[in-house]
C-alpha atoms as a PDB file:
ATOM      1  CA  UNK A   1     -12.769 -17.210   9.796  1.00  0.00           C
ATOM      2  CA  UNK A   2     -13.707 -19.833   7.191  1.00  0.00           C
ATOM      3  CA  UNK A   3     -15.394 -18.119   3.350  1.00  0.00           C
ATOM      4  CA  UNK A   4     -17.538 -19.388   1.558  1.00  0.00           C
ATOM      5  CA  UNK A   5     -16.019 -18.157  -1.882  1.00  0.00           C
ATOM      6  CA  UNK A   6     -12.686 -19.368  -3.030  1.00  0.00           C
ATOM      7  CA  UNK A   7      -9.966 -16.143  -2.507  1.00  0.00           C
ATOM      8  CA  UNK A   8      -6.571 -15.986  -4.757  1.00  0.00           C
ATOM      9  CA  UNK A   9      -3.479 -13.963  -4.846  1.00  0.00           C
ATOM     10  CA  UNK A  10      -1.659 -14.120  -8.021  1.00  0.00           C
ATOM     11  CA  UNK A  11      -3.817 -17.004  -8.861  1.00  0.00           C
ATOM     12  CA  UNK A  12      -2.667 -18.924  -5.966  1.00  0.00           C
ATOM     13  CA  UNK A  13      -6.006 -20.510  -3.504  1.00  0.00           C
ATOM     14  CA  UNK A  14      -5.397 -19.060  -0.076  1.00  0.00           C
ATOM     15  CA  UNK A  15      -5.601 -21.587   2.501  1.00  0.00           C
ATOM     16  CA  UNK A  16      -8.556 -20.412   5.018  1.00  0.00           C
ATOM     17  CA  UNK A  17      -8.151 -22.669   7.555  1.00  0.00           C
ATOM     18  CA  UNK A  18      -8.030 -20.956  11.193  1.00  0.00           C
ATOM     19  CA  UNK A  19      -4.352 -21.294  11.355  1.00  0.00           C
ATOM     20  CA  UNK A  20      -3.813 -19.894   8.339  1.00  0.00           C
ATOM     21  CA  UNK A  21      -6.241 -17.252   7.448  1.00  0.00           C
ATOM     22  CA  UNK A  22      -7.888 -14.898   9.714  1.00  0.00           C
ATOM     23  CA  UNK A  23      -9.093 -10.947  10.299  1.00  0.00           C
ATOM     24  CA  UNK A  24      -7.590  -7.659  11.105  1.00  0.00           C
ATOM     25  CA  UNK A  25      -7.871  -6.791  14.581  1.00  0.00           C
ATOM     26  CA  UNK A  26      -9.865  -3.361  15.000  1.00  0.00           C
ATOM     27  CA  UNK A  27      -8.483  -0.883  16.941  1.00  0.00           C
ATOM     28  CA  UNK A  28     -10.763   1.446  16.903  1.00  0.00           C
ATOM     29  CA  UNK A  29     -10.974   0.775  21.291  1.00  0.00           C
ATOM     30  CA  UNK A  30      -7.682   2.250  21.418  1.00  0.00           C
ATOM     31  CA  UNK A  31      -8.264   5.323  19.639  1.00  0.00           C
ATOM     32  CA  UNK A  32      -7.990   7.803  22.780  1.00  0.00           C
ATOM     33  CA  UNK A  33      -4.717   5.697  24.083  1.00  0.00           C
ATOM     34  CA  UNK A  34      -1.822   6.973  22.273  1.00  0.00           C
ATOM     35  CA  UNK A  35       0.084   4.653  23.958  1.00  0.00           C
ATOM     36  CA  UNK A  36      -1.854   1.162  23.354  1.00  0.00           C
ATOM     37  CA  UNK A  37      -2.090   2.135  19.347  1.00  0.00           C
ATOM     38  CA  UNK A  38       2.064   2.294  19.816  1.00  0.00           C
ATOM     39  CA  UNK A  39       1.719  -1.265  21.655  1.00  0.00           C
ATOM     40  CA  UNK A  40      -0.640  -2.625  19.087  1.00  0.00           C
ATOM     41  CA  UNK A  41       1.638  -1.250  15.995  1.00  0.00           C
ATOM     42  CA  UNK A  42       4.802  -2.674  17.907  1.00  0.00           C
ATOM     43  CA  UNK A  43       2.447  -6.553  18.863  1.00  0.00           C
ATOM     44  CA  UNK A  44       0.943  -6.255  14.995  1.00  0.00           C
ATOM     45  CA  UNK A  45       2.966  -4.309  12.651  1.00  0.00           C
ATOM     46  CA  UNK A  46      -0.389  -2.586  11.570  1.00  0.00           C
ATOM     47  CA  UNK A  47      -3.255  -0.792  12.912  1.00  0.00           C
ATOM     48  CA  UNK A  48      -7.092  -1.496  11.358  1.00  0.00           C
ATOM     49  CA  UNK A  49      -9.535   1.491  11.965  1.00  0.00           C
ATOM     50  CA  UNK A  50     -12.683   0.607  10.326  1.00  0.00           C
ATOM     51  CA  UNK A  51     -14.941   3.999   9.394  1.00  0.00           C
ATOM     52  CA  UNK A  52     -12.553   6.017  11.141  1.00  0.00           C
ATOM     53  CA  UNK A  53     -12.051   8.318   8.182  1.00  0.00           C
ATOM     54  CA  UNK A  54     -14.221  10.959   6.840  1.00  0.00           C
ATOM     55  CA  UNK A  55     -16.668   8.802   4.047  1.00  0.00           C
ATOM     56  CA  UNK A  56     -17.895  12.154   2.215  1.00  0.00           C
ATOM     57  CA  UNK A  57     -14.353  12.990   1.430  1.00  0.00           C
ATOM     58  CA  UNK A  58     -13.410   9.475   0.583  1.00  0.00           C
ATOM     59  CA  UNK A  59     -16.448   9.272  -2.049  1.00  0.00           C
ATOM     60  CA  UNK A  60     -15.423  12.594  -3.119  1.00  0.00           C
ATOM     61  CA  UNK A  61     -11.741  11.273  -4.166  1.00  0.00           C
ATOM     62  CA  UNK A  62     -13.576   8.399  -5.728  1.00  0.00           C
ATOM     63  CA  UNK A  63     -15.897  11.044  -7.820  1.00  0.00           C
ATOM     64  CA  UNK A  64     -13.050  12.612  -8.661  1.00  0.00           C
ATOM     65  CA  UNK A  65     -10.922   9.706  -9.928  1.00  0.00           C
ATOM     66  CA  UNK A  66     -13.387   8.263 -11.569  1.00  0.00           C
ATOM     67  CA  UNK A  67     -14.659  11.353 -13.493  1.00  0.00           C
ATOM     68  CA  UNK A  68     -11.038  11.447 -14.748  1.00  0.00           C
ATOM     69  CA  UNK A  69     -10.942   8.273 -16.314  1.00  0.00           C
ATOM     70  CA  UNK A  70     -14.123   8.540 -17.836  1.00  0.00           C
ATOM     71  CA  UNK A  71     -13.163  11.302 -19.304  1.00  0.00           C
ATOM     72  CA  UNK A  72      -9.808  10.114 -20.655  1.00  0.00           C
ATOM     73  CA  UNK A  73     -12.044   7.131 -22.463  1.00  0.00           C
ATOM     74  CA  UNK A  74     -11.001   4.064 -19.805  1.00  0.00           C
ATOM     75  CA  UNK A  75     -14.074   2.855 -18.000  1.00  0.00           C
ATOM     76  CA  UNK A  76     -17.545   1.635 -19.786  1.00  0.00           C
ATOM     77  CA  UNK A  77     -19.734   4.360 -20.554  1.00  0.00           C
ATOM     78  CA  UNK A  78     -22.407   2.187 -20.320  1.00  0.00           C
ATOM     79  CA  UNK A  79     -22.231   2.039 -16.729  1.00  0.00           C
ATOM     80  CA  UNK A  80     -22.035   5.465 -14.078  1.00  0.00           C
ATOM     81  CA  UNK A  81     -18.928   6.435 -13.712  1.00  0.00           C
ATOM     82  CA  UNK A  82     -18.671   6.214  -9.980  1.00  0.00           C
ATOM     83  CA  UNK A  83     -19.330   1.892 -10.276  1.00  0.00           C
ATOM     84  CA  UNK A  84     -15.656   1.914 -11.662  1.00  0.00           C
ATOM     85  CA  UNK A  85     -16.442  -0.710 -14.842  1.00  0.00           C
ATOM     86  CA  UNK A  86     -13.254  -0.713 -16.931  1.00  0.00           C
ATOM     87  CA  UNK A  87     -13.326  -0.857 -20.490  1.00  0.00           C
ATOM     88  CA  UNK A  88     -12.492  -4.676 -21.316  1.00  0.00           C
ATOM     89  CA  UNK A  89      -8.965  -5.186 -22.378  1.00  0.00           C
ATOM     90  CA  UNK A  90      -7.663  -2.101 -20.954  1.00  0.00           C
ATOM     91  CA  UNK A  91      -4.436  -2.604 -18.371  1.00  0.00           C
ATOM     92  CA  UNK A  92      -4.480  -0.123 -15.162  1.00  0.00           C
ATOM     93  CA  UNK A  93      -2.852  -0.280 -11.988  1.00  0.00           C
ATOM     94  CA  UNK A  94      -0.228   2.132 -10.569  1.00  0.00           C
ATOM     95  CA  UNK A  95      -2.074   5.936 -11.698  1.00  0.00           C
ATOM     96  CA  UNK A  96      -0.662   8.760  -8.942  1.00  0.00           C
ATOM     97  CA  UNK A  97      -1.131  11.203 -11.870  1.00  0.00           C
ATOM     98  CA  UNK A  98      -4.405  11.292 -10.720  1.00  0.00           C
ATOM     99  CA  UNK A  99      -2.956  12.453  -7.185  1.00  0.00           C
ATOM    100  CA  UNK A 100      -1.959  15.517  -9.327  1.00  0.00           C
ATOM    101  CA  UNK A 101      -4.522  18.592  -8.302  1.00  0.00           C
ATOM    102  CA  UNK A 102      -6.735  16.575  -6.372  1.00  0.00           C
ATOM    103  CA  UNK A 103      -8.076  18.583  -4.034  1.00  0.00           C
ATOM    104  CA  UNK A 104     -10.304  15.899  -2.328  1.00  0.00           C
ATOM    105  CA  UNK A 105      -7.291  13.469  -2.337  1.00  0.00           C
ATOM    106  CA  UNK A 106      -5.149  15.633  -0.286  1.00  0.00           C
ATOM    107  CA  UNK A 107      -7.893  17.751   2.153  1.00  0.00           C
ATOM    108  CA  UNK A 108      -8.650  12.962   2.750  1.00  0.00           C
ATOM    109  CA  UNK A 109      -5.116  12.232   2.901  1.00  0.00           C
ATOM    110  CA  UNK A 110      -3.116  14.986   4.487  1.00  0.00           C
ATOM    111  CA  UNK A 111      -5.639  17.223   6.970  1.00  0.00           C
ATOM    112  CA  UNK A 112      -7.985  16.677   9.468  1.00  0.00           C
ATOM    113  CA  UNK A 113      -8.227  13.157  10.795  1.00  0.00           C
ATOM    114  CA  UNK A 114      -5.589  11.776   8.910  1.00  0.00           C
ATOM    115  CA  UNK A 115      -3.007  13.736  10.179  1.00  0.00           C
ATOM    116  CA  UNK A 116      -4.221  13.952  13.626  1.00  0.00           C
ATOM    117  CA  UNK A 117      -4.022  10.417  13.890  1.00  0.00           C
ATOM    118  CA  UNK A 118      -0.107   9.999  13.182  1.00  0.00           C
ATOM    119  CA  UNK A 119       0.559  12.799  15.946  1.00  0.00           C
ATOM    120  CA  UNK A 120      -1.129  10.977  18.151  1.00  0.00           C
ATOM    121  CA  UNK A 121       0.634   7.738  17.146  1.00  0.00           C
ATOM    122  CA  UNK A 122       4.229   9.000  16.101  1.00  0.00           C
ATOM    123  CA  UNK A 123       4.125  11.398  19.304  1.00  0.00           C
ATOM    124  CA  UNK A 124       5.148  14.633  17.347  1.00  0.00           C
ATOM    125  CA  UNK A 125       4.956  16.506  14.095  1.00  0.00           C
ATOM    126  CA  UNK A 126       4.245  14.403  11.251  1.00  0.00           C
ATOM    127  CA  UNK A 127       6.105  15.186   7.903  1.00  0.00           C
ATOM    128  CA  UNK A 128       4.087  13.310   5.207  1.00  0.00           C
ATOM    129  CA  UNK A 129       5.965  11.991   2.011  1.00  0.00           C
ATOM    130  CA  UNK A 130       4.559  14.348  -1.076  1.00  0.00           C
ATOM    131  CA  UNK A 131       4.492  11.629  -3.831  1.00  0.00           C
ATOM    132  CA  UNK A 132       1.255   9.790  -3.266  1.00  0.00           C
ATOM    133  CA  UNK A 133       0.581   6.338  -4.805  1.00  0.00           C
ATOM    134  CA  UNK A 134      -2.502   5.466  -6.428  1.00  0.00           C
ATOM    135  CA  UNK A 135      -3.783   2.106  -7.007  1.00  0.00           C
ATOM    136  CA  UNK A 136      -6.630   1.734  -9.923  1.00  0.00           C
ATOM    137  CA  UNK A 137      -6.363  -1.904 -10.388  1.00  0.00           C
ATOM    138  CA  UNK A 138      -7.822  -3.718 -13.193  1.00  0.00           C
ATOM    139  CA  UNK A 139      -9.520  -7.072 -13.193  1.00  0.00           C
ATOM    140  CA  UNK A 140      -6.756  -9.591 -12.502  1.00  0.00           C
ATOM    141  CA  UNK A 141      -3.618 -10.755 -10.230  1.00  0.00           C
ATOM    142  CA  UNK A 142      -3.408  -8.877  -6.943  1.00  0.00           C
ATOM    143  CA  UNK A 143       0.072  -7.188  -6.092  1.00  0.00           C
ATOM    144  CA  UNK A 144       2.944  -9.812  -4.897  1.00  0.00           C
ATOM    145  CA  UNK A 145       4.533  -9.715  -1.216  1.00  0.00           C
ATOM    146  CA  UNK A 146       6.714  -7.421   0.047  1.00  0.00           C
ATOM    147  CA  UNK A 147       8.110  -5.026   2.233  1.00  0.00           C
ATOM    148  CA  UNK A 148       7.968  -1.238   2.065  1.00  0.00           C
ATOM    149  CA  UNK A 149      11.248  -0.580   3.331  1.00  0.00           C
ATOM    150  CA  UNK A 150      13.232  -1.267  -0.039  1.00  0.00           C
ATOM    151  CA  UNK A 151      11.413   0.988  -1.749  1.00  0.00           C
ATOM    152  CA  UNK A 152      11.730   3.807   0.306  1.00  0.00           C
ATOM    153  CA  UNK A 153      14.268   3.041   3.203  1.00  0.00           C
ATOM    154  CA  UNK A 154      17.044   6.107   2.478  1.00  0.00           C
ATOM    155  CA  UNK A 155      15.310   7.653   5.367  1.00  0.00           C
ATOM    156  CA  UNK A 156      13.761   7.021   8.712  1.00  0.00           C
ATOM    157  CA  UNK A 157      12.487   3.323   9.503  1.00  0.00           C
ATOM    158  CA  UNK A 158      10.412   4.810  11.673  1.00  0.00           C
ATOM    159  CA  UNK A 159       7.909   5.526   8.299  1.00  0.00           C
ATOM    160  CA  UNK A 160       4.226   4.245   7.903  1.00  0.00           C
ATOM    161  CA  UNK A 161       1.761   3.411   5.327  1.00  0.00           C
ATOM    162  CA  UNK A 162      -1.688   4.701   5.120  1.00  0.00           C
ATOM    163  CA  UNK A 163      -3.503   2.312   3.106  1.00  0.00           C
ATOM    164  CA  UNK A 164      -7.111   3.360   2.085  1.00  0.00           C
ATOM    165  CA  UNK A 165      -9.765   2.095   0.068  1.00  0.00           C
ATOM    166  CA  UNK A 166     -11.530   4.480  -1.963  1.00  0.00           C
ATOM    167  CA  UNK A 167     -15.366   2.940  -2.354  1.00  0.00           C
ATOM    168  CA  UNK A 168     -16.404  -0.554  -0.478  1.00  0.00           C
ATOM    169  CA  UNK A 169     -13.725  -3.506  -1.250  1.00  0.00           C
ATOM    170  CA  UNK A 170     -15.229  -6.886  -1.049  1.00  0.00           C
ATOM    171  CA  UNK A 171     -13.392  -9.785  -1.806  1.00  0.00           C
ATOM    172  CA  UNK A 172     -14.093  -9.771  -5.087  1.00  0.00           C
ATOM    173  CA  UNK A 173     -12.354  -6.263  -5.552  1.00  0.00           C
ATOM    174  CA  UNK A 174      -9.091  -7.424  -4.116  1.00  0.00           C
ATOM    175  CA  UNK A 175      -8.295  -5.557  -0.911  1.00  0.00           C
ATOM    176  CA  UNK A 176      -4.976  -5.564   0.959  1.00  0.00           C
ATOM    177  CA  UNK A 177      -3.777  -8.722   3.070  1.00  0.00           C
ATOM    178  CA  UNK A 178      -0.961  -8.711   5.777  1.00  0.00           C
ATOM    179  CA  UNK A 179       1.060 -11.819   6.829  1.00  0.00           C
ATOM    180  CA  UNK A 180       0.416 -11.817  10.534  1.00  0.00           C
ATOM    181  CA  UNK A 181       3.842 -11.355  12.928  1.00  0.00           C
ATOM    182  CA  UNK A 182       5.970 -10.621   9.300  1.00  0.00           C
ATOM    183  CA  UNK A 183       7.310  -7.088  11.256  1.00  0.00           C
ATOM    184  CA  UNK A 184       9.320  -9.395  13.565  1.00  0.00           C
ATOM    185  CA  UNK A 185      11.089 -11.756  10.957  1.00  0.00           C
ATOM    186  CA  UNK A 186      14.788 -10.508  12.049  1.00  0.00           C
ATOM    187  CA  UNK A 187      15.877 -12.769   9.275  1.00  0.00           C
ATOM    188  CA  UNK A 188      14.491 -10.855   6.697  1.00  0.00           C
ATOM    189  CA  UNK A 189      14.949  -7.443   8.173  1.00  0.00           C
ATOM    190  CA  UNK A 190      18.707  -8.091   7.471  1.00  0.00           C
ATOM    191  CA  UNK A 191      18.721  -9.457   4.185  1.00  0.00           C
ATOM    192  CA  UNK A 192      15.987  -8.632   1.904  1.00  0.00           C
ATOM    193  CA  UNK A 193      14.806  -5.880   4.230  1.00  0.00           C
ATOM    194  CA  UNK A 194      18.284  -3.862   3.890  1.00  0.00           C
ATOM    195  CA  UNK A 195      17.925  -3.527  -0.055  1.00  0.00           C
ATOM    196  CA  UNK A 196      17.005  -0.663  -2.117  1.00  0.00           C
ATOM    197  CA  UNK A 197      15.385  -1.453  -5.587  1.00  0.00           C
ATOM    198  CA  UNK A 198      17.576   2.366  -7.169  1.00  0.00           C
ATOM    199  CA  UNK A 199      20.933   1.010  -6.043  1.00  0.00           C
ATOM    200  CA  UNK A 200      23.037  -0.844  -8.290  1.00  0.00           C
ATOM    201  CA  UNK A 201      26.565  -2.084  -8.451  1.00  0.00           C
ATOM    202  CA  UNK A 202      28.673   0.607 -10.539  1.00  0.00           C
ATOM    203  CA  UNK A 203      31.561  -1.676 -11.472  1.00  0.00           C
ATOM    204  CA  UNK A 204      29.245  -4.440 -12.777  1.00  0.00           C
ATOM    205  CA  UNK A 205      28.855  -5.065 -16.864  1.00  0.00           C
ATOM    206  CA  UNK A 206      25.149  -3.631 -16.797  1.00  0.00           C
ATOM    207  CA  UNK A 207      25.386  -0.383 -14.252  1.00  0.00           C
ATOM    208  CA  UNK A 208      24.458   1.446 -17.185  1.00  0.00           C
ATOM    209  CA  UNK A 209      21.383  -0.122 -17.861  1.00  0.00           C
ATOM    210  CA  UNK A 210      20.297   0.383 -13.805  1.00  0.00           C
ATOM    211  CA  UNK A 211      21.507   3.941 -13.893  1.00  0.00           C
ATOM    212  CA  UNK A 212      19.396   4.905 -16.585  1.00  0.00           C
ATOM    213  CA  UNK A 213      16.677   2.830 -15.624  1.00  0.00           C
ATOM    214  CA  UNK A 214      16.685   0.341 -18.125  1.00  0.00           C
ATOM    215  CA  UNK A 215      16.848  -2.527 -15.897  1.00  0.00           C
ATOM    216  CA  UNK A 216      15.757  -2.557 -12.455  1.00  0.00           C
ATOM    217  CA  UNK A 217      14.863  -4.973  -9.454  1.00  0.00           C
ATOM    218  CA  UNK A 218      10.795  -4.875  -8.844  1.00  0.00           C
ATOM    219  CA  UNK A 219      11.227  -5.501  -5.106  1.00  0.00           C
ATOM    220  CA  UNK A 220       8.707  -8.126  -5.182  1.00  0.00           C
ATOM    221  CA  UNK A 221       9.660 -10.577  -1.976  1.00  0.00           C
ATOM    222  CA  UNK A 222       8.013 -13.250  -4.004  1.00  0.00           C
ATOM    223  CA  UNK A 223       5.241 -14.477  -6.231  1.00  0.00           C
ATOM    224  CA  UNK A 224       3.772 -17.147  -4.474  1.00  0.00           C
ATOM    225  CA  UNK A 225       1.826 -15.955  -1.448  1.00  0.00           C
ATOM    226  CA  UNK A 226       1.010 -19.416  -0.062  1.00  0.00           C
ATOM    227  CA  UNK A 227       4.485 -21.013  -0.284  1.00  0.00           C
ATOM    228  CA  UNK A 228       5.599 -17.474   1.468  1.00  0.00           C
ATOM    229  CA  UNK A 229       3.325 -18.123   4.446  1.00  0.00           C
ATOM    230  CA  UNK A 230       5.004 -21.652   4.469  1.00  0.00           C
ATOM    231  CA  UNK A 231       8.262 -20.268   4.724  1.00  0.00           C
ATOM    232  CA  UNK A 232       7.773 -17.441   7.126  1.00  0.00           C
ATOM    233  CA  UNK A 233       3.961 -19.147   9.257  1.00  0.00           C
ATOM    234  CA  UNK A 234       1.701 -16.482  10.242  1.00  0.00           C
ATOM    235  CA  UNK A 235      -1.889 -16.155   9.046  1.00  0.00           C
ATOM    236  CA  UNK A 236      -2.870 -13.860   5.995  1.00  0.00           C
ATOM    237  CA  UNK A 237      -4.970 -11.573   7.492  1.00  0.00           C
ATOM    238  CA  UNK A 238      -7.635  -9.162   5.658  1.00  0.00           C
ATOM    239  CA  UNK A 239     -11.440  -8.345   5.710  1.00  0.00           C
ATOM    240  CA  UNK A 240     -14.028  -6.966   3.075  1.00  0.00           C
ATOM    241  CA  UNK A 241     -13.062  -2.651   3.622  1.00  0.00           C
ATOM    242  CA  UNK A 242     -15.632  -0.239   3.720  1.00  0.00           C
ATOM    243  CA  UNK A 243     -15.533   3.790   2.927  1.00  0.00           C
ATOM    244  CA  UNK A 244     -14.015   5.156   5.390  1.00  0.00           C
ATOM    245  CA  UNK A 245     -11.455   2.612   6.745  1.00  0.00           C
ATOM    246  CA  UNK A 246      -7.839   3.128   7.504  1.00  0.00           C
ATOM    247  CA  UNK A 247      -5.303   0.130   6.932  1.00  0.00           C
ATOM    248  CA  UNK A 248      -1.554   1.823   8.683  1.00  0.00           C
ATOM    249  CA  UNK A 249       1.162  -0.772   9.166  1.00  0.00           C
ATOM    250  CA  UNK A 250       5.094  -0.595   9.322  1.00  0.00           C
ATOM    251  CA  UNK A 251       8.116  -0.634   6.728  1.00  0.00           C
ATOM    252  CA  UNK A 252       8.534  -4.405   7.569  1.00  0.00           C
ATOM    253  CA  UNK A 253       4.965  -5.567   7.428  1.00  0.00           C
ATOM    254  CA  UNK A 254       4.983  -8.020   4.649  1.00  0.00           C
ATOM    255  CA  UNK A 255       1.911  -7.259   2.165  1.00  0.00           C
ATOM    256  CA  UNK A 256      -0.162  -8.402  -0.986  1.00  0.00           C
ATOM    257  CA  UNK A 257      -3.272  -8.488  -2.327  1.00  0.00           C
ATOM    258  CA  UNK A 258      -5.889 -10.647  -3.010  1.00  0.00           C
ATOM    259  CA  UNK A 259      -6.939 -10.503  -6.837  1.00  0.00           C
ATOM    260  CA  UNK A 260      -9.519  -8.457  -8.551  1.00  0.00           C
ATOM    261  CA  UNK A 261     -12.114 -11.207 -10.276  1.00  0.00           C
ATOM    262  CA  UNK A 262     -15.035  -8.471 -10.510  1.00  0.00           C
ATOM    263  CA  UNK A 263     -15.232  -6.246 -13.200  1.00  0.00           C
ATOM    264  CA  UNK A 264     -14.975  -2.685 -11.505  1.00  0.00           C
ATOM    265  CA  UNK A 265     -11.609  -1.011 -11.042  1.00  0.00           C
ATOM    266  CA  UNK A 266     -10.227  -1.619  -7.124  1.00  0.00           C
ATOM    267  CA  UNK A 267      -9.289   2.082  -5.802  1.00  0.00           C
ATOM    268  CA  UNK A 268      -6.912   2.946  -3.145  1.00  0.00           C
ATOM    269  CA  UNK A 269      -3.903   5.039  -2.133  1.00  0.00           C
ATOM    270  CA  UNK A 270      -0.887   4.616  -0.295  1.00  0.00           C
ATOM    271  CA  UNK A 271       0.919   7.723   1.701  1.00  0.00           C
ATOM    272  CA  UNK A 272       3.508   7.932   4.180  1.00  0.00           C
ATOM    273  CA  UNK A 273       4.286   9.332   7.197  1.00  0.00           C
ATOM    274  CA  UNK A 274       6.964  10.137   9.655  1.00  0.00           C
ATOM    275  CA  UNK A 275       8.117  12.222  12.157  1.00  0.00           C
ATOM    276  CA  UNK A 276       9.290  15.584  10.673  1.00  0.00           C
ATOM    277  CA  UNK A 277      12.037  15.797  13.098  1.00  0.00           C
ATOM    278  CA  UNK A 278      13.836  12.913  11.477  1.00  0.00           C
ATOM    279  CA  UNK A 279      15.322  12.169   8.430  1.00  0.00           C
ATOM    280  CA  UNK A 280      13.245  11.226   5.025  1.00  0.00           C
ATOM    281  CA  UNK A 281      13.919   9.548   1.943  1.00  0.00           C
ATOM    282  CA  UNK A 282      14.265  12.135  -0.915  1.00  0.00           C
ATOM    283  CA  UNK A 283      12.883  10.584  -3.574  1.00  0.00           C
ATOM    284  CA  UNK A 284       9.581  11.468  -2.535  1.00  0.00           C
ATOM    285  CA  UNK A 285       9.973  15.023  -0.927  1.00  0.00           C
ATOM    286  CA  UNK A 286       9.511  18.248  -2.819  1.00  0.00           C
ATOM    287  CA  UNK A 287       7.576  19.342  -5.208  1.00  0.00           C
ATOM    288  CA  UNK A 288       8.260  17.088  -8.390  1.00  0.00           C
ATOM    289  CA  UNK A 289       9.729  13.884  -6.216  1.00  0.00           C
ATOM    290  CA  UNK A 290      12.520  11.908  -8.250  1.00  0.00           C
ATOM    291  CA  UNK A 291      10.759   9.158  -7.285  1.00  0.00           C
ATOM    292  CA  UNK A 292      12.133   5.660  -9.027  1.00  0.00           C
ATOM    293  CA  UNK A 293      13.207   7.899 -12.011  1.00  0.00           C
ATOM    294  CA  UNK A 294      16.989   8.241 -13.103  1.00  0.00           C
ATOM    295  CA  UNK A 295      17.573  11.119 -10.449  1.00  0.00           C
ATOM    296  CA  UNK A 296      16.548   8.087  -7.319  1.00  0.00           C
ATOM    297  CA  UNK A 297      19.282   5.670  -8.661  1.00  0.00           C
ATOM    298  CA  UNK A 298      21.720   5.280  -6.226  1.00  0.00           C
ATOM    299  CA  UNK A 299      25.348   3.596  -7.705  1.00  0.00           C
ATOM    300  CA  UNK A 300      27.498   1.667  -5.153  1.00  0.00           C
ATOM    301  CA  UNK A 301      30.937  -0.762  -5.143  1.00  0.00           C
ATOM    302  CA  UNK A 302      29.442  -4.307  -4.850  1.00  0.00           C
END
């Protein structure tokens, strides 16, 4: 796949040469095979199901979202709500408060389709996490690589991501990119991949500062996407998302994204899912999940 248009990630040119940027494979063929998705996931370490979810109650989320920030003053009133123009200036990114009472959000995220899709895949009951994360990201640098796992690895491994665009993301919006064969780095499943960003070392001189939350480790894997692909090979691999599409892919499925050049906000969420017959990572269970907060630090002897 060669573009046209130059494509960045944290200002960096991505190489599009075949051998080093490419699509997602659809899987849509393997819907009704239970057993191929599981082969594909294992081969992949994601699964790419363009239009597979319901559109009316993706634009519905989007209405939703959007009407909120409008109304709290962020976005350009000179422009519809719904086209997502950000007021210039204005810094946005990580907003799951606007997961709170969003009855579109959750009837998209955690019923119908959604759900039956990770029995089908997982085999079981599914247990979905209750924190959801919600991405309204401003014109600028995309999010750096990394894994999953470190953020919320206290639990299963067996734990997926549900990554879905909420409205059309073209290039130019910034849309999620995964480095091709990363799940099978054994390397970095035992080094980077076995660290939690709310543990600290008690009996160091700043514990304090980690305990309260103060300091912490960002769990970035790095900040330079192309010199990552040159350590670890593999293709990025990403495509321009349409309502409706379904990005899943594992713990250990290094991730980034391209960055947002346009001037709309780039919406999306991020919830997890397991089976509910094994164990799950408590910061995000319950009613008001702990999350990263002082309750999710974790102190241990280094």
């Amino acid at each position: 796949m060669k573009l046209m248009q130059k494509l960045t990630s944290l200002g960096r040119e991505l190489d599009q040469s075949p051998e080093k940027f490419g699509v997602l494979r659809d899987s849509n063929d393997a819907l009704q095979d239970p057993l191929e998705l599981r082969k594909r996931m294992a081969e992949d370490g994601y699964l790419y199901l363009p239009g597979y979810l319901d559109k009316a109650q993706v634009m519905a989320t989007r209405r939703e979202m959007t009407g909120r920030l409008a109304a709290e003053g962020s976005l350009d009133p000179a422009f519809d709500p719904m086209e997502a123009v950000l007021k210039p200036g204005l810094p946005l990114s990580l907003r799951s408060d606007l997961a709170k009472n969003n009855a579109p959000m959750h009837e998209l995220l955690y019923t119908g389709r959604m759900m039956d899709f990770y029995r089908a895949l997982l085999g079981g009951e599914v247990l979905h996490y209750d924190y959801t994360w919600v991405r309204a990201v401003a014109p600028g640098k995309g999010t750096p690589p990394h894994l999953d796992i470190v953020y919320m690895g206290r639990g299963t491994s067996n734990l997926f991501t549900a990554w879905v665009p909420i409205g059309d993301v073209t290039f130019d919006l910034g849309g999620l990119m995964v480095l091709e064969g990363s799940h099978r780095l054994k390397r970095l499943k035992e080094t980077y991949g076995q660290r939690d960003v709310d543990s600290y070392c008690s009996n160091r001189p700043e514990a304090e500062k980690y305990a309260s939350g103060e300091k912490w480790w960002n769990g970035w894997l790095s900040n330079d996407p192309v010199q990552l692909q040159k350590t670890f090979g593999g293709r990025w691999l990403t495509t321009e998302y349409k309502v409706g599409d379904l990005l899943t892919f594992s713990m250990f499925t290094i991730h980034a994204s391209l960055d947002n050049p346009s001037k709309h906000v780039r919406f999306s969420t991020d919830s997890r899912y397991q089976l509910a017959s094994e164990p799950a990572d408590e910061r995000w269970i319950g009613q008001s999940p702990p999350g990263h907060g002082k309750a999710g630090k974790r102190g241990k002897i280094c």
